[in-house]
C-alpha atoms as a PDB file:
ATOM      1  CA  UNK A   1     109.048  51.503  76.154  1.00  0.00           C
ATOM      2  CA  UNK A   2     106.259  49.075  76.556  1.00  0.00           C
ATOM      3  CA  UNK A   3     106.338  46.764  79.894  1.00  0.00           C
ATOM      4  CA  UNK A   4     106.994  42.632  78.977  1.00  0.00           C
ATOM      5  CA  UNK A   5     105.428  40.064  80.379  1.00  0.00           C
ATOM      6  CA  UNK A   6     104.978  36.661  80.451  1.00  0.00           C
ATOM      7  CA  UNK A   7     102.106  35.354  82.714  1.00  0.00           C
ATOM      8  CA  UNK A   8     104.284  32.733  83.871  1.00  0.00           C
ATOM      9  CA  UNK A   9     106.649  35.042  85.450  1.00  0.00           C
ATOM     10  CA  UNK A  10     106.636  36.067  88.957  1.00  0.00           C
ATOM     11  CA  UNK A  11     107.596  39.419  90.228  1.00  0.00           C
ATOM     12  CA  UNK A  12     110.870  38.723  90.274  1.00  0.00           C
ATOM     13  CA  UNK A  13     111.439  37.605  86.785  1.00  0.00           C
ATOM     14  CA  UNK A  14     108.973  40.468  86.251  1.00  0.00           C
ATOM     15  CA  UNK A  15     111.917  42.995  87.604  1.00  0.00           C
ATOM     16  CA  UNK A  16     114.800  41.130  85.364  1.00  0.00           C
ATOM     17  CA  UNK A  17     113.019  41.391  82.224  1.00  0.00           C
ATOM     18  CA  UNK A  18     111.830  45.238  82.540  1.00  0.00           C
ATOM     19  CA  UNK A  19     115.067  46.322  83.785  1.00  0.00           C
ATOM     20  CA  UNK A  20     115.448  49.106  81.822  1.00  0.00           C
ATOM     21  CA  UNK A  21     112.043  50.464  82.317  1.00  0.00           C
ATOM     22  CA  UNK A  22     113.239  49.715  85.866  1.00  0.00           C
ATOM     23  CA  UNK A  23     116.080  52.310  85.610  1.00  0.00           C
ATOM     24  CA  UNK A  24     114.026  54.890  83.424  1.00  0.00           C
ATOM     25  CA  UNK A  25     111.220  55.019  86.069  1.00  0.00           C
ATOM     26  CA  UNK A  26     114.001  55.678  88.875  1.00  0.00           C
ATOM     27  CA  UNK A  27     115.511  58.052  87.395  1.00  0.00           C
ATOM     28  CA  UNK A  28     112.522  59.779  86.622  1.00  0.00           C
ATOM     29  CA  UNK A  29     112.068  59.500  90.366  1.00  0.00           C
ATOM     30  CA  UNK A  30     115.591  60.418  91.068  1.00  0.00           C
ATOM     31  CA  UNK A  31     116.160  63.890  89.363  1.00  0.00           C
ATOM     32  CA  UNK A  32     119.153  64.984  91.678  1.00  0.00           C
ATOM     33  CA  UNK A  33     120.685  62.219  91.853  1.00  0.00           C
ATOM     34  CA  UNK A  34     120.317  60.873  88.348  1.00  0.00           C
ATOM     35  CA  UNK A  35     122.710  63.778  87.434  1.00  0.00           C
ATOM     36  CA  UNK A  36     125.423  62.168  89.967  1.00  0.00           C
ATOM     37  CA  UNK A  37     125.069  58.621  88.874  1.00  0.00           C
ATOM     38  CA  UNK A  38     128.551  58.597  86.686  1.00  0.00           C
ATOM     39  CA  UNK A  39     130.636  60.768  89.758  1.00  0.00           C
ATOM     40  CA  UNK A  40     129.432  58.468  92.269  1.00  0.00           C
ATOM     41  CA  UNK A  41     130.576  55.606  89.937  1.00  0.00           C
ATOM     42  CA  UNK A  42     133.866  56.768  89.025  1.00  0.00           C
ATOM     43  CA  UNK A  43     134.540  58.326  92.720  1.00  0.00           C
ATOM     44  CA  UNK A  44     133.352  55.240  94.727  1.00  0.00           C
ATOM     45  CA  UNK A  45     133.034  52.666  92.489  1.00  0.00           C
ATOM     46  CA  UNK A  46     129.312  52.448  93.093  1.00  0.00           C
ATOM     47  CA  UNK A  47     126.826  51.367  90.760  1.00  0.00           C
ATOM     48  CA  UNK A  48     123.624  52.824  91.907  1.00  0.00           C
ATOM     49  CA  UNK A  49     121.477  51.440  89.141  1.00  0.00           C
ATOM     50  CA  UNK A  50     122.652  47.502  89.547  1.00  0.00           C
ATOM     51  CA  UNK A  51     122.141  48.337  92.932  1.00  0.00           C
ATOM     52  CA  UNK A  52     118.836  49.049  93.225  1.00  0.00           C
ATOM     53  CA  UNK A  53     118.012  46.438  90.831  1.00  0.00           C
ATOM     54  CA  UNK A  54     119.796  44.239  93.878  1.00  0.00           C
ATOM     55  CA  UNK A  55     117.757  45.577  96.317  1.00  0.00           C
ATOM     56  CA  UNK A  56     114.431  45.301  94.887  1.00  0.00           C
ATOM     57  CA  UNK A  57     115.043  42.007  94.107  1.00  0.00           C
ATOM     58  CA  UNK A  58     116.216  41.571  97.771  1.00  0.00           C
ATOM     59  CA  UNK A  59     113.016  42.946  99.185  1.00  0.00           C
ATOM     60  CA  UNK A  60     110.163  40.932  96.786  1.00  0.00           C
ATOM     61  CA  UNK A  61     112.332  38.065  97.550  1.00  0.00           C
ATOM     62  CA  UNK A  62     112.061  38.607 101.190  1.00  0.00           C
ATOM     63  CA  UNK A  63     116.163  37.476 101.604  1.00  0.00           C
ATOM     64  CA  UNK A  64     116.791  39.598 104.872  1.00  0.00           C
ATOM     65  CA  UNK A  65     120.026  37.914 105.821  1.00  0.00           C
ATOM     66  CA  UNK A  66     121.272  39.456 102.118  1.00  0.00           C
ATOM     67  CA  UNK A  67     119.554  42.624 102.198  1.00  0.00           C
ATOM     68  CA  UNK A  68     121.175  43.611 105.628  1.00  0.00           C
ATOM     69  CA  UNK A  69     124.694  42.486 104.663  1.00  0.00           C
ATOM     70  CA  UNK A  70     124.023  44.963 101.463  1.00  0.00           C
ATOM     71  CA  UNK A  71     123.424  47.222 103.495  1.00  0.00           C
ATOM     72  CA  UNK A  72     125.989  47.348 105.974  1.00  0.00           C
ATOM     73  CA  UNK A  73     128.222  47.131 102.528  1.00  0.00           C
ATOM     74  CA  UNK A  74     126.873  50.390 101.195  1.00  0.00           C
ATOM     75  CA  UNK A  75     127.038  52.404 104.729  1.00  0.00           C
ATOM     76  CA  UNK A  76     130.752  51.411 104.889  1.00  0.00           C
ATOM     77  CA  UNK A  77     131.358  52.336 101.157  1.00  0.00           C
ATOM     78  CA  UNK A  78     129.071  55.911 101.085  1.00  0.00           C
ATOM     79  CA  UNK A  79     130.912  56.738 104.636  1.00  0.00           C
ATOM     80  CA  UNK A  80     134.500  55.592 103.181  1.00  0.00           C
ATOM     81  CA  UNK A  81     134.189  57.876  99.671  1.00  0.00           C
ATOM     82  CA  UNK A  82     132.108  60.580 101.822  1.00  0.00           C
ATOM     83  CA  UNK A  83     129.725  60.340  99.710  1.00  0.00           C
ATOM     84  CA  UNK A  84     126.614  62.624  99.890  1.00  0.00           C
ATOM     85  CA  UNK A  85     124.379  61.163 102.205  1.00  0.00           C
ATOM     86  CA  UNK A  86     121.141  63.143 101.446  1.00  0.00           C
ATOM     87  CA  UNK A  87     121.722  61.702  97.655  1.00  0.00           C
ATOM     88  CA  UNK A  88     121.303  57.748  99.065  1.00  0.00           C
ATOM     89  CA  UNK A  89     118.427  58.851 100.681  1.00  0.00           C
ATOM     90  CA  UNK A  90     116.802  59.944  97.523  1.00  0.00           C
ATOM     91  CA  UNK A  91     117.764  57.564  96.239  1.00  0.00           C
ATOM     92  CA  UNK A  92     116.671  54.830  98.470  1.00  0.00           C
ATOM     93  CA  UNK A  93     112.955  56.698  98.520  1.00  0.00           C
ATOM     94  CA  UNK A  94     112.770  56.572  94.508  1.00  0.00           C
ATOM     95  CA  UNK A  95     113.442  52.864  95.007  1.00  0.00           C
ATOM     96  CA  UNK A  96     110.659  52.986  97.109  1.00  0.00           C
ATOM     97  CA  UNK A  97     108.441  54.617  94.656  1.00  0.00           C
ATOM     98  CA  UNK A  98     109.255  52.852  91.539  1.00  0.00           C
ATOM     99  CA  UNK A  99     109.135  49.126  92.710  1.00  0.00           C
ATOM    100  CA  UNK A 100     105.720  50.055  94.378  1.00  0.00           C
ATOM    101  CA  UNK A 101     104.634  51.093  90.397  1.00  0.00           C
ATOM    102  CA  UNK A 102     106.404  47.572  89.402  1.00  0.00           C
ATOM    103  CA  UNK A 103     103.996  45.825  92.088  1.00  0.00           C
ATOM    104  CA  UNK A 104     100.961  47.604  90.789  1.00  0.00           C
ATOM    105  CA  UNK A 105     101.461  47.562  86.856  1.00  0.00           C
ATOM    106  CA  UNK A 106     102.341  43.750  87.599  1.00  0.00           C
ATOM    107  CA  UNK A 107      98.895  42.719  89.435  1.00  0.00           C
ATOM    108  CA  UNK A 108      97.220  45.127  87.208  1.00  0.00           C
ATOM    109  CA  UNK A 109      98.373  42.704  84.261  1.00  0.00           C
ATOM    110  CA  UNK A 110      97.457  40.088  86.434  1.00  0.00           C
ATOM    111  CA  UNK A 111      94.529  41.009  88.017  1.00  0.00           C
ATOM    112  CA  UNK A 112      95.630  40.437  91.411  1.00  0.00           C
ATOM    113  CA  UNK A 113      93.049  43.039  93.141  1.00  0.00           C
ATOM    114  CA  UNK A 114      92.059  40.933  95.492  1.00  0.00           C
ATOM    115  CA  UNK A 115      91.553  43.407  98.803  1.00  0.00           C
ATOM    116  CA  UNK A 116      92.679  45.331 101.585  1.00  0.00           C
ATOM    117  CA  UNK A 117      93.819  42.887 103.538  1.00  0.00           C
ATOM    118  CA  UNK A 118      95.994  41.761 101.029  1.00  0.00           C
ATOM    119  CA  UNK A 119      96.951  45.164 100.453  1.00  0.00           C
ATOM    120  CA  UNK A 120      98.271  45.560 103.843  1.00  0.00           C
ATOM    121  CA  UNK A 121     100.170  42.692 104.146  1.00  0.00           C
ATOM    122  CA  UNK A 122     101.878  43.556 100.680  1.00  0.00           C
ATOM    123  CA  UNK A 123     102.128  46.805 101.705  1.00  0.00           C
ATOM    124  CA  UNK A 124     104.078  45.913 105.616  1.00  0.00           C
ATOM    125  CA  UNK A 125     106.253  43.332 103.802  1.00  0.00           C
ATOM    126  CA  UNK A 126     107.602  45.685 101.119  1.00  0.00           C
ATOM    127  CA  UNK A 127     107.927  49.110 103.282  1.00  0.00           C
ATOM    128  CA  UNK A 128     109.894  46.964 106.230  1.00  0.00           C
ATOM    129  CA  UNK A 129     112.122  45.541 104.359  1.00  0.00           C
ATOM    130  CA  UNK A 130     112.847  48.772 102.697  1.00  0.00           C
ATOM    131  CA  UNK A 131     112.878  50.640 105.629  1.00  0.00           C
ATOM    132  CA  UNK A 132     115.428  47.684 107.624  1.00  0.00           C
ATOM    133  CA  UNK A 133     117.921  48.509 104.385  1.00  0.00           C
ATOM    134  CA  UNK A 134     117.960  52.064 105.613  1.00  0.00           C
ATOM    135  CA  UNK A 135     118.447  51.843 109.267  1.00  0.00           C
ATOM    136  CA  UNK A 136     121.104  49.332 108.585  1.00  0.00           C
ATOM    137  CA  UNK A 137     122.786  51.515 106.088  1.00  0.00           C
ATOM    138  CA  UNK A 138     122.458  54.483 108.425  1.00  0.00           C
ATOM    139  CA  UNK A 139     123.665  52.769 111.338  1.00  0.00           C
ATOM    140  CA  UNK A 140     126.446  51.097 109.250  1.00  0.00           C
ATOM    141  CA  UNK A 141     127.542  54.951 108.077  1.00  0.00           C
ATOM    142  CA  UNK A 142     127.206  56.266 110.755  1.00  0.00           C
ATOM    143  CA  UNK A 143     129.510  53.470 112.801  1.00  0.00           C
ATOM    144  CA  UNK A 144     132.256  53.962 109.966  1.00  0.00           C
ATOM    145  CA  UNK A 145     132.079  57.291 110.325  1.00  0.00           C
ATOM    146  CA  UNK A 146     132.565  57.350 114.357  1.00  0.00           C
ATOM    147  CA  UNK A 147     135.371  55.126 113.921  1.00  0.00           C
ATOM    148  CA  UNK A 148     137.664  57.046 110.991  1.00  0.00           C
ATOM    149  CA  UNK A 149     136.718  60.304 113.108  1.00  0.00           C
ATOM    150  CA  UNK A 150     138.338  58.848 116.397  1.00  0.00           C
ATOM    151  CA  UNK A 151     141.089  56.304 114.481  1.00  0.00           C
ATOM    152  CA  UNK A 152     141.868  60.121 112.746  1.00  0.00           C
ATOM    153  CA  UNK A 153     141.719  61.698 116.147  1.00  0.00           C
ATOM    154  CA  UNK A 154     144.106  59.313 117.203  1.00  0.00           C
ATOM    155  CA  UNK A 155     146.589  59.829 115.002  1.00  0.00           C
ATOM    156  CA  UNK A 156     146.720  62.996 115.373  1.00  0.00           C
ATOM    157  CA  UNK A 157     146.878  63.249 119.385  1.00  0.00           C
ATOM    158  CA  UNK A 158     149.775  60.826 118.577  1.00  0.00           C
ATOM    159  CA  UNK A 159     151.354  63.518 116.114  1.00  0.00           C
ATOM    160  CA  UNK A 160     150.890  66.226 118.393  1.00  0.00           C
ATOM    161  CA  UNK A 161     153.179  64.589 121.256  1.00  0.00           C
ATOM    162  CA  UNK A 162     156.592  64.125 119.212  1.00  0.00           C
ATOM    163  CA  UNK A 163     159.042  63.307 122.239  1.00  0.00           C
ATOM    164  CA  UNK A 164     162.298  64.329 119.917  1.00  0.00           C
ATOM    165  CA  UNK A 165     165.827  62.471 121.192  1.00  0.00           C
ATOM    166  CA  UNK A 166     168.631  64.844 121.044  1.00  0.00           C
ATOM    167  CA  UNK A 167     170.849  62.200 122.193  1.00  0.00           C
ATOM    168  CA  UNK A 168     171.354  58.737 124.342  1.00  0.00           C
ATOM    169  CA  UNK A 169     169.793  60.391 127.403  1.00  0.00           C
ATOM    170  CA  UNK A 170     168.236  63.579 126.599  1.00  0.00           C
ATOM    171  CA  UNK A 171     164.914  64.569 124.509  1.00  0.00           C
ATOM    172  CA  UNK A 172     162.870  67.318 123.768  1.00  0.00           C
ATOM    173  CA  UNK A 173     158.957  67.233 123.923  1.00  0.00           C
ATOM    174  CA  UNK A 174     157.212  70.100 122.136  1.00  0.00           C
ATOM    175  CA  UNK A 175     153.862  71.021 123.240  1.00  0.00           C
ATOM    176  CA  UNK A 176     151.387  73.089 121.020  1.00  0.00           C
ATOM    177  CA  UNK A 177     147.729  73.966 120.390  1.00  0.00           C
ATOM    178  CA  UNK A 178     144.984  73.155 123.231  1.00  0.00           C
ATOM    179  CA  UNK A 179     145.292  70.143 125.549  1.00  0.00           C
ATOM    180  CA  UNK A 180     142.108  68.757 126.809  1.00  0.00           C
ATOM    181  CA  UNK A 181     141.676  65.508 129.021  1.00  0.00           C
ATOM    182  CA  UNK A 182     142.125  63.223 125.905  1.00  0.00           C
ATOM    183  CA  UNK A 183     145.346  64.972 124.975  1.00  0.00           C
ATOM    184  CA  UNK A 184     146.435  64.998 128.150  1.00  0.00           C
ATOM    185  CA  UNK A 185     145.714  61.755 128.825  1.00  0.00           C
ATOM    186  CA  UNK A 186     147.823  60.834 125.202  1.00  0.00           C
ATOM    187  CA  UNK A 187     150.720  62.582 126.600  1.00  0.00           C
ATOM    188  CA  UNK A 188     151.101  60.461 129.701  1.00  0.00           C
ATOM    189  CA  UNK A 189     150.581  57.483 127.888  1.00  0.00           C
ATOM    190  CA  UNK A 190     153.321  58.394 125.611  1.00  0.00           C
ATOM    191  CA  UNK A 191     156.074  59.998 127.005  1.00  0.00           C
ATOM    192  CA  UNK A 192     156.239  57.098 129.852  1.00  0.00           C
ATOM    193  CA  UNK A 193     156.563  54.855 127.207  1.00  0.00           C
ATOM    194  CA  UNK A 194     159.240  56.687 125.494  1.00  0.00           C
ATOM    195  CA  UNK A 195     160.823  57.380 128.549  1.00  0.00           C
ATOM    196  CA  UNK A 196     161.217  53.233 129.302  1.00  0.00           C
ATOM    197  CA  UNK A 197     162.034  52.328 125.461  1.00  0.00           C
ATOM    198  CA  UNK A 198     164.241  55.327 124.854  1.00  0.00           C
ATOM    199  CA  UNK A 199     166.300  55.194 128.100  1.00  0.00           C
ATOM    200  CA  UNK A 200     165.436  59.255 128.765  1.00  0.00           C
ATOM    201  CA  UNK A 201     167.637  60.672 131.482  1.00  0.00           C
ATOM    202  CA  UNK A 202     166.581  64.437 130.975  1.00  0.00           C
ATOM    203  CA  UNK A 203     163.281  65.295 129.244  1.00  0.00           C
ATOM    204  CA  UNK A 204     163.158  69.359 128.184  1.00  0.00           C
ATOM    205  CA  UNK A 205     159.024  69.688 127.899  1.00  0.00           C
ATOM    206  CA  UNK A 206     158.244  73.115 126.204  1.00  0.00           C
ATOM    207  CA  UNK A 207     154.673  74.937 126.694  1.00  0.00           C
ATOM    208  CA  UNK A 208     155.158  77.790 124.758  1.00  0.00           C
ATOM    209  CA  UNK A 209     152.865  76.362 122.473  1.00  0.00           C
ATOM    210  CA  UNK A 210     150.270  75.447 123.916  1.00  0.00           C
ATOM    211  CA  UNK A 211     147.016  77.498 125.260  1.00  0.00           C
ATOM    212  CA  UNK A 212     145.729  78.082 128.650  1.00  0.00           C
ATOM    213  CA  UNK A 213     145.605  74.710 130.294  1.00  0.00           C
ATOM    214  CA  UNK A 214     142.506  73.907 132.558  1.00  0.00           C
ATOM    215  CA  UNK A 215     142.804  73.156 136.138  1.00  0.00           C
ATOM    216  CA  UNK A 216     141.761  69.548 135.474  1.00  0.00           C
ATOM    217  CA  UNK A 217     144.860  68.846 133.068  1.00  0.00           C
ATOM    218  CA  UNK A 218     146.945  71.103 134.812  1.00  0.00           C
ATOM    219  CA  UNK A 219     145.981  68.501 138.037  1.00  0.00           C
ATOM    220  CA  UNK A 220     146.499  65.786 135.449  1.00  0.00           C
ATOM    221  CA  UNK A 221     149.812  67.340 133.963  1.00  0.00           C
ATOM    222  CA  UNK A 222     151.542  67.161 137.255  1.00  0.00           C
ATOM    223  CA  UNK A 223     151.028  64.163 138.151  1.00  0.00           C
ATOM    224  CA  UNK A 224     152.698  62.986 134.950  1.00  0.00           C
ATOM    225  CA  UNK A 225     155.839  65.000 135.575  1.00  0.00           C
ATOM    226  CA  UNK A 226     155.734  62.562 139.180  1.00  0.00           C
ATOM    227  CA  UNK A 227     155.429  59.407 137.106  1.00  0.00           C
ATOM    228  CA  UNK A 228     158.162  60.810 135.107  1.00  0.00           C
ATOM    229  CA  UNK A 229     160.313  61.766 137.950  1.00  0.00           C
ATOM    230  CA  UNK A 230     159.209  58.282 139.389  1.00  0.00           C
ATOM    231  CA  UNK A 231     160.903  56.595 136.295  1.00  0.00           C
ATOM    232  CA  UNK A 232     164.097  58.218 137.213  1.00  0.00           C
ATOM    233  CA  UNK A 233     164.197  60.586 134.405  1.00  0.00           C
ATOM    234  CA  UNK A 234     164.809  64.570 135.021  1.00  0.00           C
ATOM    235  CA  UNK A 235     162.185  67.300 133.577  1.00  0.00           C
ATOM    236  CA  UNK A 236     163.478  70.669 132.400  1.00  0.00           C
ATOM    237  CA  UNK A 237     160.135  73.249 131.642  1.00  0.00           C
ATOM    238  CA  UNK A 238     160.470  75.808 129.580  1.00  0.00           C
ATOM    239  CA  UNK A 239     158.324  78.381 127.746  1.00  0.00           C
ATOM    240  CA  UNK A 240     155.830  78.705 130.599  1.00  0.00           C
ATOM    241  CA  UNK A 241     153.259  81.315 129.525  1.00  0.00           C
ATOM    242  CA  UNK A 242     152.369  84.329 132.456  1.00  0.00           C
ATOM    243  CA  UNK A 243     148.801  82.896 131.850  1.00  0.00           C
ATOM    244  CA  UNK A 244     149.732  79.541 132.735  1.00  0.00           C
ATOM    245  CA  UNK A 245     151.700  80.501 135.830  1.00  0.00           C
ATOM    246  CA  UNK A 246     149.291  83.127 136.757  1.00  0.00           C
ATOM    247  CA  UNK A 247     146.453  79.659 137.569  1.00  0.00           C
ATOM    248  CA  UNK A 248     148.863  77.771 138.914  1.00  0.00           C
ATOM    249  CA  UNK A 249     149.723  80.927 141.531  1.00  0.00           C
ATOM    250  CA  UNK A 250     146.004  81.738 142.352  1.00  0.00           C
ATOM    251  CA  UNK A 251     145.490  77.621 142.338  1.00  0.00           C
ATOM    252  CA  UNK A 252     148.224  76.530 144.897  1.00  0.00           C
ATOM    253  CA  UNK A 253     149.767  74.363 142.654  1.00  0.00           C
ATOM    254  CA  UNK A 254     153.634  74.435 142.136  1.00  0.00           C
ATOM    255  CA  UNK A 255     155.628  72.411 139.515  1.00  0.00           C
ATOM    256  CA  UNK A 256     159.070  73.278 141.485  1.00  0.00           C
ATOM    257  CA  UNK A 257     159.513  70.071 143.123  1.00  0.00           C
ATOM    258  CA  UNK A 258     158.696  67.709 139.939  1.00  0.00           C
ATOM    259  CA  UNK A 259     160.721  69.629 137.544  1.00  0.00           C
ATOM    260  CA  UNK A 260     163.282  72.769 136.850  1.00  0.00           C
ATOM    261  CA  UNK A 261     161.717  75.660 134.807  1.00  0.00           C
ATOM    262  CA  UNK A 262     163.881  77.805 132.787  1.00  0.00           C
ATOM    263  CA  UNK A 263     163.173  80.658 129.877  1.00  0.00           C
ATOM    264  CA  UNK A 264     163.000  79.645 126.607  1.00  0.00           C
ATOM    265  CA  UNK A 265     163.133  76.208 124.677  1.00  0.00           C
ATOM    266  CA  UNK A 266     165.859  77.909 122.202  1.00  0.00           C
ATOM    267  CA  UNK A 267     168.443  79.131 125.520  1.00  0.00           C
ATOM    268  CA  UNK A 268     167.803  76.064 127.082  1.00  0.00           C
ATOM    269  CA  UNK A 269     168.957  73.947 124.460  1.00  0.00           C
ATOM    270  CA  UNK A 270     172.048  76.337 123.912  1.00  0.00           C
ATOM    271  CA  UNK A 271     172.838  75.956 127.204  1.00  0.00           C
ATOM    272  CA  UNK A 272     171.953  72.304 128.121  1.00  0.00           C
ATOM    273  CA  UNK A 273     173.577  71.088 124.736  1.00  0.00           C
ATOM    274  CA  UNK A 274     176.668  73.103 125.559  1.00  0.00           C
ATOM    275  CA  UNK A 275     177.053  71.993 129.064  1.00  0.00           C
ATOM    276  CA  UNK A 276     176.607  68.140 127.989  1.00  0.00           C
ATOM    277  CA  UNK A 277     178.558  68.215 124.981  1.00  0.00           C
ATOM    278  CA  UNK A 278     175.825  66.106 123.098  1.00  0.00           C
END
C-alpha cells in the first residue's frame, strides 16, 4: 500500500491519513504480540492499535500533560487484567520503530534533510517523550500492582483471624498457618476490637494450627493476651503444640498468668459449652 500525502500536511495529519500503513508497519514490528492483539482486546478491553495511533500522535504533538495521563491509564489497566508485561514492552519499542520510519519517509517526501543538529533535536524530542510514556506506565503498573498485592494481603490476614461467637459472652478464635509480625500485629488489632463490639467475656484461642511461632510474636502474642485480660475478658488456650511450649520453656516466658491452657479445642468446647449451658 502506497504512502499518501499531501504537501500541506504536517506530520500529524501525515499519521491520520496513513493509518493503516501505520498498523501494517507495527505489526510487522510486533510479531509476538501481533498474534495477541484480539485476546488482549477481548480480555482487557484494550485496543492496542488505536492506541498507539494515540500515542504517536501524543509524542509528534509534544502534549505531555496527555501522554502521561495515558500512561498512567494503561499501567493501571495492563496491571488490573494482568496482562503480559513483556508484550507492552514490545510493543511500546515497535512504536518506537515504526513512527521513527513515519518521520523519515515523511521528510524524505519533503526533503527535510537539513543536518545533524536538527537530527538531534528531532531525535531527543521523539525518544523522551517515548521513553516518559514508559516510565510512567511502569511506575503506574507497578504502583497498582503493590497496592492489589497488599489490599489482597489484607484481606486475607483479616480472613485468617475469624473470632467465632458461640454465644453473648463467649467466642472461639481459630489460629492456623504461620504468623509473622504483620499477622500478629492483625490479630491484636482485631480481636480487641471484637472483644469491645462483641461484649466477649471468655475468648477460647486455639494454636493447633498454627506453626512454630518466633520469639518476636511469641513476645508480641503475650502481650495481647494482657490487653485482652486488660479489657476484662478471660482467655482459655488450647491446642498448644510441644514445639511451641518447648521455646517458651527454654525462653522464660510463661502464658499461665494471662490465660488458662487446656488440651484440645474439641474437649474444651465439650466441656466449657456443657458447664455454661450456652
Amino acid at each position: 500500500m502506497d504512502i499518501n500525502y499531501n504537501r500541506r500536511e504536517n506530520m500529524t495529519d501525515f499519521i491520520k491519513d496513513n493509518k493503516q500503513i501505520f498498523q501494517d508497519k507495527l505489526l510487522s514490528e510486533a510479531v509476538n504480540v501481533a498474534t495477541k492483539i484480539n485476546d488482549i482486546l477481548e480480555t482487557g478491553n484494550i485496543d492496542l492499535l488505536k492506541n498507539a495511533q494515540k500515542l504517536s500522535l501524543y509524542v509528534v504533538e509534544q502534549k505531555e500533560e496527555q501522554l502521561v495521563a495515558f500512561a498512567q491509564q494503561e499501567g493501571i489497566a495492563w496491571a488490573e487484567h494482568a496482562l503480559t508485561l513483556a508484550f507492552k514492552l514490545e510493543w511500546v519499542q515497535a512504536i518506537r520503530r515504526t513512527l521513527w520510519h513515519f518521520l523519515y519517509q515523511y521528510d524524505r517526501i519533503n526533503n527535510h534533510f537539513n543536518g545533524r543538529e536538527e537530527f538531534y533535536a528531532l531525535e531527543k524530542r521523539i525518544n523522551d517523550k517515548i521513553d516518559q510514556f514508559l516510565n510512567t506506565f511502569l511506575i503506574s503498573y507497578s504502583e497498582y500492582k503493590d497496592e492489589l498485592i497488599a489490599s489482597q494481603r489484607d484481606l486475607v490476614e483479616h480472613l485468617s483471624v475469624p473470632v467465632i461467637p458461640l454465644s453473648q459472652s463467649v467466642a472461639v478464635l481459630p489460629l492456623i498457618g504461620m504468623i509473622d509480625l504483620n499477622r500478629i500485629q492483625t490479630i491484636e488489632e482485631k480481636v480487641l476490637i471484637a472483644i469491645s463490639d462483641l461484649k466477649i467475656q471468655t475468648l477460647i484461642i486455639d494454636l493447633s494450627g498454627i506453626a512454630n511461632m518466633e520469639m518476636h510474636v511469641i513476645d508480641h502474642f503475650q502481650k495481647i493476651l494482657t490487653g485482652i485480660s486488660m479489657m476484662g475478658s478471660k482467655v482459655i488456650l488450647t491446642g498448644l503444640r510441644a514445639d511451641l511450649v518447648r521455646t517458651m520453656i527454654h525462653s522464660g516466658i510463661s502464658f499461665e498468668d494471662k490465660a488458662e491452657a487446656k488440651g484440645t479445642l474439641q474437649q474444651t468446647l465439650k466441656e466449657y459449652l456443657e458447664l455454661n449451658q450456652i
